[in-house]
C-alpha atoms as a PDB file:
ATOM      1  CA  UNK A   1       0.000   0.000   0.000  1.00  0.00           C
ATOM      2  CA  UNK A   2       1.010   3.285  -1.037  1.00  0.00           C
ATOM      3  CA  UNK A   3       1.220   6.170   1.745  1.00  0.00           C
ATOM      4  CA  UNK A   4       0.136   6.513   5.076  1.00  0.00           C
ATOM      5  CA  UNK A   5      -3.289   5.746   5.999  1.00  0.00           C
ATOM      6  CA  UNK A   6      -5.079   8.754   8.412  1.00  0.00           C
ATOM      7  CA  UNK A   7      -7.775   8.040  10.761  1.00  0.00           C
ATOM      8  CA  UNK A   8     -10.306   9.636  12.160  1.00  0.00           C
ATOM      9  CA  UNK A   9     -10.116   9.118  15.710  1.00  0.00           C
ATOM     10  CA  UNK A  10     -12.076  11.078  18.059  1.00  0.00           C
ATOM     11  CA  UNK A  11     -13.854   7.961  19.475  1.00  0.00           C
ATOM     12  CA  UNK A  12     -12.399   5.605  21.898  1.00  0.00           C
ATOM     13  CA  UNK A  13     -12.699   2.727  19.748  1.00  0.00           C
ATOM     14  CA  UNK A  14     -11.334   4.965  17.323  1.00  0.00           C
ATOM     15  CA  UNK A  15      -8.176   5.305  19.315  1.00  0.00           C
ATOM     16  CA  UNK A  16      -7.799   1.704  20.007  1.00  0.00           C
ATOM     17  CA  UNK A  17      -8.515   1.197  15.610  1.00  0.00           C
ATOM     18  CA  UNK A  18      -6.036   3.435  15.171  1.00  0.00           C
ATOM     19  CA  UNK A  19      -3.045   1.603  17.591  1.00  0.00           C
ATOM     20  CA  UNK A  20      -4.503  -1.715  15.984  1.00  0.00           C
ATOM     21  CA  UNK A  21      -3.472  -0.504  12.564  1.00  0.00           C
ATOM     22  CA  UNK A  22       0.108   0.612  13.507  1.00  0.00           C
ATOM     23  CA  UNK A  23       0.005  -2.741  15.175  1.00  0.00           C
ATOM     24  CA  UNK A  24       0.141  -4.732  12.037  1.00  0.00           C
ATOM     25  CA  UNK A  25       2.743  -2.543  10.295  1.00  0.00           C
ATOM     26  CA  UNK A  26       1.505   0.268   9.118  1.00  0.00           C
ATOM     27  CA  UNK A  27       2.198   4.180   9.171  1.00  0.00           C
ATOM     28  CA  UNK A  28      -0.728   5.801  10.944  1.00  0.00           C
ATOM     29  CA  UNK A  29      -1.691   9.364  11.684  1.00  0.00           C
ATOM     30  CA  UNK A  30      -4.505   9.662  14.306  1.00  0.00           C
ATOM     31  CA  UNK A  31      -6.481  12.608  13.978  1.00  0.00           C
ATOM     32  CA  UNK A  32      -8.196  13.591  17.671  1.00  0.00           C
ATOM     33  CA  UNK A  33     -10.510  16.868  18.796  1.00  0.00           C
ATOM     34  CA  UNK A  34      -8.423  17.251  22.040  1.00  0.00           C
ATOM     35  CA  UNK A  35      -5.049  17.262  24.143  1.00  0.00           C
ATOM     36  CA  UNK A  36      -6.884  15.072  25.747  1.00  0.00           C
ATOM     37  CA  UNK A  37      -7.425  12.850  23.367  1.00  0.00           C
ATOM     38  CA  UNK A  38      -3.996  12.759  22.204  1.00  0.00           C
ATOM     39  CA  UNK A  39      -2.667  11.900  25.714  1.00  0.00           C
ATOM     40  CA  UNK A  40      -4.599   9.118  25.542  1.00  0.00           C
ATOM     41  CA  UNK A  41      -2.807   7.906  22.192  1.00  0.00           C
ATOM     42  CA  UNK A  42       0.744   8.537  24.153  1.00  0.00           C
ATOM     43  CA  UNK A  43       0.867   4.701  24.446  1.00  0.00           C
ATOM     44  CA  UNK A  44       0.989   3.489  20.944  1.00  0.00           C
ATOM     45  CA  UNK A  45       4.528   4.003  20.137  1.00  0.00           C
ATOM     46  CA  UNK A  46       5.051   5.929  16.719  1.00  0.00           C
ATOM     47  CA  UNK A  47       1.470   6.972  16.391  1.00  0.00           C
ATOM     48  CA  UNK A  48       1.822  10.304  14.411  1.00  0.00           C
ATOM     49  CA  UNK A  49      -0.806  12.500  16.087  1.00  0.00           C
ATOM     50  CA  UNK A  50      -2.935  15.892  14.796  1.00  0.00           C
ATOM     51  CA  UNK A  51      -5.154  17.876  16.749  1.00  0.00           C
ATOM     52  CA  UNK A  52      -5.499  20.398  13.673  1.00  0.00           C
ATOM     53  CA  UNK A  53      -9.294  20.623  12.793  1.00  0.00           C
ATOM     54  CA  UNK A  54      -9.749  20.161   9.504  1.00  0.00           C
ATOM     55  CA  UNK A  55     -12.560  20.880   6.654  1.00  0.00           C
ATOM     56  CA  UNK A  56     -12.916  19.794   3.342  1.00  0.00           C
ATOM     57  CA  UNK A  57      -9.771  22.024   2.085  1.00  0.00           C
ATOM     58  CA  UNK A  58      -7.952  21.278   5.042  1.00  0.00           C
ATOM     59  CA  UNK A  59      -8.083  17.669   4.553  1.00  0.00           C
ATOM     60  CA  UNK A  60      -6.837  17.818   1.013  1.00  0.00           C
ATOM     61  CA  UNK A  61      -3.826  20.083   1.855  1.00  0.00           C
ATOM     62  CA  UNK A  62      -2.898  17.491   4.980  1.00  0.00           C
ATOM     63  CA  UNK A  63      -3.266  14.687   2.768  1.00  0.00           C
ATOM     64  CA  UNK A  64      -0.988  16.466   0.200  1.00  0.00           C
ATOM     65  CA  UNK A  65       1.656  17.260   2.825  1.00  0.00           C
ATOM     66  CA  UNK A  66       1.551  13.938   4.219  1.00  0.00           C
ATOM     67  CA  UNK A  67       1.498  11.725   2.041  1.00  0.00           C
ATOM     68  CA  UNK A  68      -1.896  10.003   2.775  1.00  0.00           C
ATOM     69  CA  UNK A  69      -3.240   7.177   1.303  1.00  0.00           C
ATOM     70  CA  UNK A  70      -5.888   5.697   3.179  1.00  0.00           C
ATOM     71  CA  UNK A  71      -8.686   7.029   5.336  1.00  0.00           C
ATOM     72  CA  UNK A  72     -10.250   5.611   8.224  1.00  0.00           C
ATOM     73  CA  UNK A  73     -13.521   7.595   9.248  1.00  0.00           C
ATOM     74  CA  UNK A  74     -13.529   6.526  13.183  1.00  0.00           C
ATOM     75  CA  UNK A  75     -15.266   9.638  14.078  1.00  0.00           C
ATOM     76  CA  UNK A  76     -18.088   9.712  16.319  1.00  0.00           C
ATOM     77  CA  UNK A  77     -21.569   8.348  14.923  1.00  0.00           C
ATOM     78  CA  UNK A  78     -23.136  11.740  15.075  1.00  0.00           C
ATOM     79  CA  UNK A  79     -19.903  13.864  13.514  1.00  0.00           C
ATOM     80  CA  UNK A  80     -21.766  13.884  10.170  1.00  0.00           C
ATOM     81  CA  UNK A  81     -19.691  16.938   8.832  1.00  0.00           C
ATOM     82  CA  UNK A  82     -16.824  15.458   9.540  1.00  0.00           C
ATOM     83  CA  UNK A  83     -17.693  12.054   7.571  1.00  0.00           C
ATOM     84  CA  UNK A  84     -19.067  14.144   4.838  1.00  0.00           C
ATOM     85  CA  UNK A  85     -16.374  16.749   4.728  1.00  0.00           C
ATOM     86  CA  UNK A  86     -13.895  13.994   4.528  1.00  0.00           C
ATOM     87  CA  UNK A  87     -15.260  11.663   1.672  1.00  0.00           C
ATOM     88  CA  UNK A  88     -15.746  14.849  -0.495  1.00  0.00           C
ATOM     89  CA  UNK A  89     -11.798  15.379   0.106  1.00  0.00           C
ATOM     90  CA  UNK A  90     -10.612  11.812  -0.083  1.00  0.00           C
ATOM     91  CA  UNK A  91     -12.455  11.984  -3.672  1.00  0.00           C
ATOM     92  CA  UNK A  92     -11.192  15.185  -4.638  1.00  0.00           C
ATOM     93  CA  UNK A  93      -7.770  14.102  -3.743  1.00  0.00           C
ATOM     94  CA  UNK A  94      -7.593   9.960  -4.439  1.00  0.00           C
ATOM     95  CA  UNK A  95      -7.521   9.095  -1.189  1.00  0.00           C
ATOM     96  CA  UNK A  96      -9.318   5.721  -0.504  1.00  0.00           C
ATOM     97  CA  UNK A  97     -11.856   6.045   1.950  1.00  0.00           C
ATOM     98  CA  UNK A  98     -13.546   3.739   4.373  1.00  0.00           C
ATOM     99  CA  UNK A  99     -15.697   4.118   7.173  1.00  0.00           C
ATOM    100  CA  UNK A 100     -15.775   2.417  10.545  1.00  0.00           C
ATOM    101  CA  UNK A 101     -19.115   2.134  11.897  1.00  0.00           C
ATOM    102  CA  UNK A 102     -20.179   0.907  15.476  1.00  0.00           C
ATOM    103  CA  UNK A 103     -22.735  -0.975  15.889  1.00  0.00           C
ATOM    104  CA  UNK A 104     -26.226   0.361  17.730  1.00  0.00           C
ATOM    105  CA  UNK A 105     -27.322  -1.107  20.423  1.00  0.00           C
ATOM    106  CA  UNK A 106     -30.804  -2.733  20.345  1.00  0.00           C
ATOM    107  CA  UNK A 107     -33.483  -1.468  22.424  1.00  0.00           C
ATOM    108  CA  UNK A 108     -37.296  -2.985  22.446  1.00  0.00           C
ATOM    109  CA  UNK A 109     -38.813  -0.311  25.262  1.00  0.00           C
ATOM    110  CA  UNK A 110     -42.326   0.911  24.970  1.00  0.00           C
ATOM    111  CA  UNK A 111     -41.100   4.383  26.584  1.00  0.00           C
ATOM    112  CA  UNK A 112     -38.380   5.110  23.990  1.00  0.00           C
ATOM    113  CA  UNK A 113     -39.386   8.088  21.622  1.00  0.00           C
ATOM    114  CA  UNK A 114     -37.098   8.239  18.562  1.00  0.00           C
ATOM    115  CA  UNK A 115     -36.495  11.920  16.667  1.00  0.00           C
ATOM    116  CA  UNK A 116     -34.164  13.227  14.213  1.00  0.00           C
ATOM    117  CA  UNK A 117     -32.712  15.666  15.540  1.00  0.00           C
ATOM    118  CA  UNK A 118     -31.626  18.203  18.984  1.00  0.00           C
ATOM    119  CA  UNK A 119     -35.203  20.458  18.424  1.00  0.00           C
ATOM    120  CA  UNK A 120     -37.053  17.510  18.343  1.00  0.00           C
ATOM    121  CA  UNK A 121     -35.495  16.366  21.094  1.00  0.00           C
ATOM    122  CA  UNK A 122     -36.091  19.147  23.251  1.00  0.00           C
ATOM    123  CA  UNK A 123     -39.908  19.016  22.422  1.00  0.00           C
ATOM    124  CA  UNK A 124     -40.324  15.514  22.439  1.00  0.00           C
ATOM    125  CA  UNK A 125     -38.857  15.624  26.510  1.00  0.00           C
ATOM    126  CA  UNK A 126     -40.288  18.644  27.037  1.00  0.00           C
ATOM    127  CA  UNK A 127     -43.669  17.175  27.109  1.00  0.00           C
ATOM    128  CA  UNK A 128     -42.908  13.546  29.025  1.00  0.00           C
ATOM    129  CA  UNK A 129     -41.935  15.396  32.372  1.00  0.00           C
ATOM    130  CA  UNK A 130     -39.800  18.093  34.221  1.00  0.00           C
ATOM    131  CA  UNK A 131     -36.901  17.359  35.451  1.00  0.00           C
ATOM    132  CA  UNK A 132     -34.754  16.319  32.392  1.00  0.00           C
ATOM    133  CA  UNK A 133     -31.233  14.391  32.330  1.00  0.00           C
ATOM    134  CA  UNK A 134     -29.495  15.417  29.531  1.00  0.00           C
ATOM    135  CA  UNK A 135     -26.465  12.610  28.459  1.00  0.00           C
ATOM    136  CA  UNK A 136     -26.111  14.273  25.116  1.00  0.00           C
ATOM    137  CA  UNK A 137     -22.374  15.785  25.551  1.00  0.00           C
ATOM    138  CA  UNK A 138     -21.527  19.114  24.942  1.00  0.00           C
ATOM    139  CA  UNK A 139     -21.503  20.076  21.585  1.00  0.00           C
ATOM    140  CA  UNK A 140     -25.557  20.716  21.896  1.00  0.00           C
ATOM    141  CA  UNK A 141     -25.745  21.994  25.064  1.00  0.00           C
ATOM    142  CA  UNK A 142     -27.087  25.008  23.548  1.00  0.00           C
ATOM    143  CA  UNK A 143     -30.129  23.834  21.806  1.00  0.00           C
ATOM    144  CA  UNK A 144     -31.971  22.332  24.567  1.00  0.00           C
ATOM    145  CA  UNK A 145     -30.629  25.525  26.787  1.00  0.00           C
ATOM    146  CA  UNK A 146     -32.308  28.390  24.484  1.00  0.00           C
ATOM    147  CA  UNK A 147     -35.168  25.313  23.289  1.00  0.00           C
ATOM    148  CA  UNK A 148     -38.472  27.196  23.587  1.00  0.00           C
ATOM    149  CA  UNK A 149     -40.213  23.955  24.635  1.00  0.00           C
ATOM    150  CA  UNK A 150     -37.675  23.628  27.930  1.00  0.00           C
ATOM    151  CA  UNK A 151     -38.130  27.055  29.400  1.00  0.00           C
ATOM    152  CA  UNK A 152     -39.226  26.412  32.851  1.00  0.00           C
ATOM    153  CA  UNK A 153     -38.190  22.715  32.953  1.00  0.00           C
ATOM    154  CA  UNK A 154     -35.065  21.941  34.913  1.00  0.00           C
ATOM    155  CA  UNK A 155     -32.272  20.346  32.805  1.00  0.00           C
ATOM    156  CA  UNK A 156     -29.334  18.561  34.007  1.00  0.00           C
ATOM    157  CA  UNK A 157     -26.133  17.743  31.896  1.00  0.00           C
ATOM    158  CA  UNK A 158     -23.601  15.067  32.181  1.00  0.00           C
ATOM    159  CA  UNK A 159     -20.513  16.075  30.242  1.00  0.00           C
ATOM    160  CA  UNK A 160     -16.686  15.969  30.622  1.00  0.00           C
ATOM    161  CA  UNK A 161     -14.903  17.569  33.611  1.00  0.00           C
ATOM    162  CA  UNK A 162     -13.066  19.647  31.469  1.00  0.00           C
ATOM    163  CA  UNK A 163     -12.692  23.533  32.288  1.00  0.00           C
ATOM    164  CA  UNK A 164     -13.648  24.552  28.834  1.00  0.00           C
ATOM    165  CA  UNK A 165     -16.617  22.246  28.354  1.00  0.00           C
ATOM    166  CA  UNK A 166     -17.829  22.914  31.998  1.00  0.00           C
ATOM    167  CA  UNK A 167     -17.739  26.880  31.449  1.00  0.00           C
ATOM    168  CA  UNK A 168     -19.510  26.101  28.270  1.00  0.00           C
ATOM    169  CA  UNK A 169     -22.309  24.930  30.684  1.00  0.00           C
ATOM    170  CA  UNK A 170     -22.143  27.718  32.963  1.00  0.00           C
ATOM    171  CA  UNK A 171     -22.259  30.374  30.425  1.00  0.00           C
ATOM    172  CA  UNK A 172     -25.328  28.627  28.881  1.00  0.00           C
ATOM    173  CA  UNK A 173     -26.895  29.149  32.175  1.00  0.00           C
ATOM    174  CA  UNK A 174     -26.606  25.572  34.266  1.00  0.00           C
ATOM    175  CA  UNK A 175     -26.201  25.684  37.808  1.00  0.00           C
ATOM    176  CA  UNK A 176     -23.330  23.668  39.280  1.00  0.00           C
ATOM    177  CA  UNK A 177     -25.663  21.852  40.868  1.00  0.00           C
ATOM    178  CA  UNK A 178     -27.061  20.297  37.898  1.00  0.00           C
ATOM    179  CA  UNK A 179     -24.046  20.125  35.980  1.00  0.00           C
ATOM    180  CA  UNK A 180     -22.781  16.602  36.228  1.00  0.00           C
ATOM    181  CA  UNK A 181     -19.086  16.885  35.454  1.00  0.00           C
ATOM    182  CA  UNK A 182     -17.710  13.089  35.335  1.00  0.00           C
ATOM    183  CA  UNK A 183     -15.056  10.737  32.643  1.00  0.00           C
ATOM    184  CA  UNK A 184     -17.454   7.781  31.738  1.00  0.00           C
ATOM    185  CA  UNK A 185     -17.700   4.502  30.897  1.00  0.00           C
ATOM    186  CA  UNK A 186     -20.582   4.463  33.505  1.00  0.00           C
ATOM    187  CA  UNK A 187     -21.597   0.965  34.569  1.00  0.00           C
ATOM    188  CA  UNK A 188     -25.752   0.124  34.742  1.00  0.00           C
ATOM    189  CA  UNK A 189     -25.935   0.858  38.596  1.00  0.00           C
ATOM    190  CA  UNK A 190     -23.893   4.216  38.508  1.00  0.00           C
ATOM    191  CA  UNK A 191     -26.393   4.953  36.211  1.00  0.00           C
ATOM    192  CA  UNK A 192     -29.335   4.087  38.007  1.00  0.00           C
ATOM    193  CA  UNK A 193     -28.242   6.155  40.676  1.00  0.00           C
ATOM    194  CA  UNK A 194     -27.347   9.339  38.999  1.00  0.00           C
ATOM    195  CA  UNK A 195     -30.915   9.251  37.693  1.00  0.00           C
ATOM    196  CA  UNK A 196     -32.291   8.806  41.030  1.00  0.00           C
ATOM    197  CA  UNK A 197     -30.025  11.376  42.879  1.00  0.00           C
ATOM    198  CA  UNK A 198     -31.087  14.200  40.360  1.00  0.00           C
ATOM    199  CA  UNK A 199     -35.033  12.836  40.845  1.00  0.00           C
ATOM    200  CA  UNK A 200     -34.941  12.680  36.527  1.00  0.00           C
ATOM    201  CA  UNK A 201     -38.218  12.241  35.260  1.00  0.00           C
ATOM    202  CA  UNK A 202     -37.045  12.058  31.674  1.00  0.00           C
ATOM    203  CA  UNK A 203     -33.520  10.461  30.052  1.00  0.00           C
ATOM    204  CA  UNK A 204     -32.024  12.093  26.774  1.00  0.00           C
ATOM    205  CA  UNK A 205     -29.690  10.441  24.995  1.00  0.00           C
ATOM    206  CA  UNK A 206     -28.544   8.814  21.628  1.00  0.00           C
ATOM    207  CA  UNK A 207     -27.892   5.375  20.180  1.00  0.00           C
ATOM    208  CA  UNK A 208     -23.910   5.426  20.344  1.00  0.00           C
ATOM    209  CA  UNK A 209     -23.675   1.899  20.607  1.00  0.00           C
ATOM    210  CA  UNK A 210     -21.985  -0.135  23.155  1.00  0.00           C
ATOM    211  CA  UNK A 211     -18.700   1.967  23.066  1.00  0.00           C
ATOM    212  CA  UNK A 212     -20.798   5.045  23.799  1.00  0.00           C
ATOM    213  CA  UNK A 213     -22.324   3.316  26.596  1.00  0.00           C
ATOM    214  CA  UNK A 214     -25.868   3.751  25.192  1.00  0.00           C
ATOM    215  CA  UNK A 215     -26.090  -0.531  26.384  1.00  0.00           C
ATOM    216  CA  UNK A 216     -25.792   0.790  30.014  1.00  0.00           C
ATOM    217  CA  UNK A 217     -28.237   4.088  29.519  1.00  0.00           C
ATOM    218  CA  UNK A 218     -30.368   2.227  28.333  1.00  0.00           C
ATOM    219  CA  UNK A 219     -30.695  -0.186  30.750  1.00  0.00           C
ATOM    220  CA  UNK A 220     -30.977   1.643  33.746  1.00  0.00           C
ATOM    221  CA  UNK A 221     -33.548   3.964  32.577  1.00  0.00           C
ATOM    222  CA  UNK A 222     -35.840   0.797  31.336  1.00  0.00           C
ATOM    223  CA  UNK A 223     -34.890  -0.166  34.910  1.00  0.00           C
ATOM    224  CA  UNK A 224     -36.229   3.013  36.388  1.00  0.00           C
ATOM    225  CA  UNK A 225     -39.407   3.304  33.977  1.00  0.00           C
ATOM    226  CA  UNK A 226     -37.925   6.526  32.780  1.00  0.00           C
ATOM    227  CA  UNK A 227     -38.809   7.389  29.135  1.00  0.00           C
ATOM    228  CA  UNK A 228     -36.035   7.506  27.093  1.00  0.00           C
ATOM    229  CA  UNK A 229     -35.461  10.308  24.234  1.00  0.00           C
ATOM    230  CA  UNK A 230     -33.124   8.847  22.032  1.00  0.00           C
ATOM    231  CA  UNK A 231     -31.743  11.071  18.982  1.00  0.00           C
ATOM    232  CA  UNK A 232     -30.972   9.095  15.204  1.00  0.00           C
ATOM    233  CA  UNK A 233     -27.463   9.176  13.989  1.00  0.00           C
ATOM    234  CA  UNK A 234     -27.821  11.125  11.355  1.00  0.00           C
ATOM    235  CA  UNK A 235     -28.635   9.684   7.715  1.00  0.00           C
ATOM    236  CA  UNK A 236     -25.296   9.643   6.072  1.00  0.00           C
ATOM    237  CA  UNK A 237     -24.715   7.630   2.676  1.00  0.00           C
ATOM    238  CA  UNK A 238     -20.891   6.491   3.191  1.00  0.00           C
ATOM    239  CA  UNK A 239     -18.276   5.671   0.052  1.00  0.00           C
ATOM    240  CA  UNK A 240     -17.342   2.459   2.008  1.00  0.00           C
ATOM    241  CA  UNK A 241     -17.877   0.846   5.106  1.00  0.00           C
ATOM    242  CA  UNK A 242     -16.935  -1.676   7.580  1.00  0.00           C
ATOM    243  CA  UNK A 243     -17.718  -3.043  11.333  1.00  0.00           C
ATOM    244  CA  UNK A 244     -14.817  -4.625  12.363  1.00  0.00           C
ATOM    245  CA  UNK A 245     -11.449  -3.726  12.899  1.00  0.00           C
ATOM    246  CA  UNK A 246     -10.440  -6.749  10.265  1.00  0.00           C
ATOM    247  CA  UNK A 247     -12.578  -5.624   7.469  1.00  0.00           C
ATOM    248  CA  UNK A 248     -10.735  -2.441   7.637  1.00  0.00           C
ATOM    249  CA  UNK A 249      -6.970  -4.158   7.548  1.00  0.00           C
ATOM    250  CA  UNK A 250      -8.716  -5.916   4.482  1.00  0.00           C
ATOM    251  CA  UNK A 251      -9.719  -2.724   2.934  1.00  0.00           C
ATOM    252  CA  UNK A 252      -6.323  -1.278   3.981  1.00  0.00           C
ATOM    253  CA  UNK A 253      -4.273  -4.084   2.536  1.00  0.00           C
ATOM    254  CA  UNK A 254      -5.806  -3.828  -0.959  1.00  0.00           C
ATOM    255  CA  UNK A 255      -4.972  -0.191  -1.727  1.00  0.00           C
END
């Protein structure tokens, strides 16, 4: 194979794709959204890491200056932009593209509303009850902060204990006492009880799969007989794509 291959790697299965590939020979670049996220690559020895963000032009230049010749798309489920942005570069610039996709987790729960997207959301919990627990991250903090539909409700937010995310929460008008500021994976019982210990009446999340730990979300808030709010990944038509780590060495190996 011809060139380094790049991946996309702002997942934590992404990470660990991204060591497996170096693993078996190959030159690998690991793109990740933090310095926190590139600590956590510290132990693959070799790994070339970039915290650059990049859009469509940006990939093309990168891929240009580095000599890249595959692309892994390991990004998170819901980074649509990023998965399009990238296959309109890798064609644009003849870099073979693939896509690693995570499995969703199954769910058969009478109290589980589906909707397409954060608006929806926000109405769809809006009307199921008043105290809302949101498990959505940070990136769309802000639409169910200014949603219409929420004004009066009380919303609490689990997100990353990371200054910049955590003023992100305060500055959008959460309390510190319904910020929930904590480094997952979180097991079925922890929870059960931070649903119980902030008296949540409704549970919004999405279907990240296992890795995300939607399994465990799940769960606990079937446990709890909380509805559940649970946001599509958005419809995205990939180039290629592949659900196991050794469908991608295939798809590697044959460039």
């Amino acid at each position: 194979m011809a060139g380094r291959v790049f991946v996309a790697a702002g997942t934590k299965d992404g990470r660990e794709l991204a060591g497996y590939i170096l693993q078996q020979g190959y030159q690998v670049t690991a793109s990740v959204v933090s310095s926190y996220g590139e600590s956590l690559l510290n132990s693959y020895q070799g790994i070339q890491v970039s915290c650059e963000p990049l859009d469509e032009e940006g990939f093309i230049a990168y891929f240009h200056r580095h000599g890249i010749g595959v692309f892994v798309d390991a990004s998170h489920p819901y980074a649509a932009n990023v998965s399009e942005n990238a296959m309109k570069a890798c064609r644009r610039a003849g870099v073979a593209y693939i896509r690693y996709e995570r499995q969703q987790t199954p769910l058969d729960y009478d109290r589980a509303y589906y909707v397409t997207d954060y608006q929806a959301a926000a109405e769809q919990a809006a009307s199921l009850g008043e105290r809302i627990f949101l498990t959505t991250g940070s990136r769309n903090l802000e639409a169910f902060a200014r949603a219409e539909a929420l004004q009066g409700k009380e919303l609490i937010c689990r997100i990353l204990p990371e200054p910049e995310v955590v003023q992100l929460a305060r500055d959008l008008g959460f309390t510190p006492a319904n910020i929930v500021a904590v480094q997952g994976p979180f097991s079925l019982e922890l929870n059960k009880e931070l649903y119980k210990k902030y008296d949540a009446q409704v549970v919004v999340t999405k279907n990240s799969g296992a890795a995300g730990g939607a399994d465990t979300k799940f769960a606990a808030a079937m446990e709890l007989g909380l509805p559940l709010v649970i946001i599509d990944r958005p419809p995205v038509q990939y180039d290629n794509i592949a659900y196991t780590f050794d469908d991608i060495l295939d798809f590697i190996a044959v460039q």
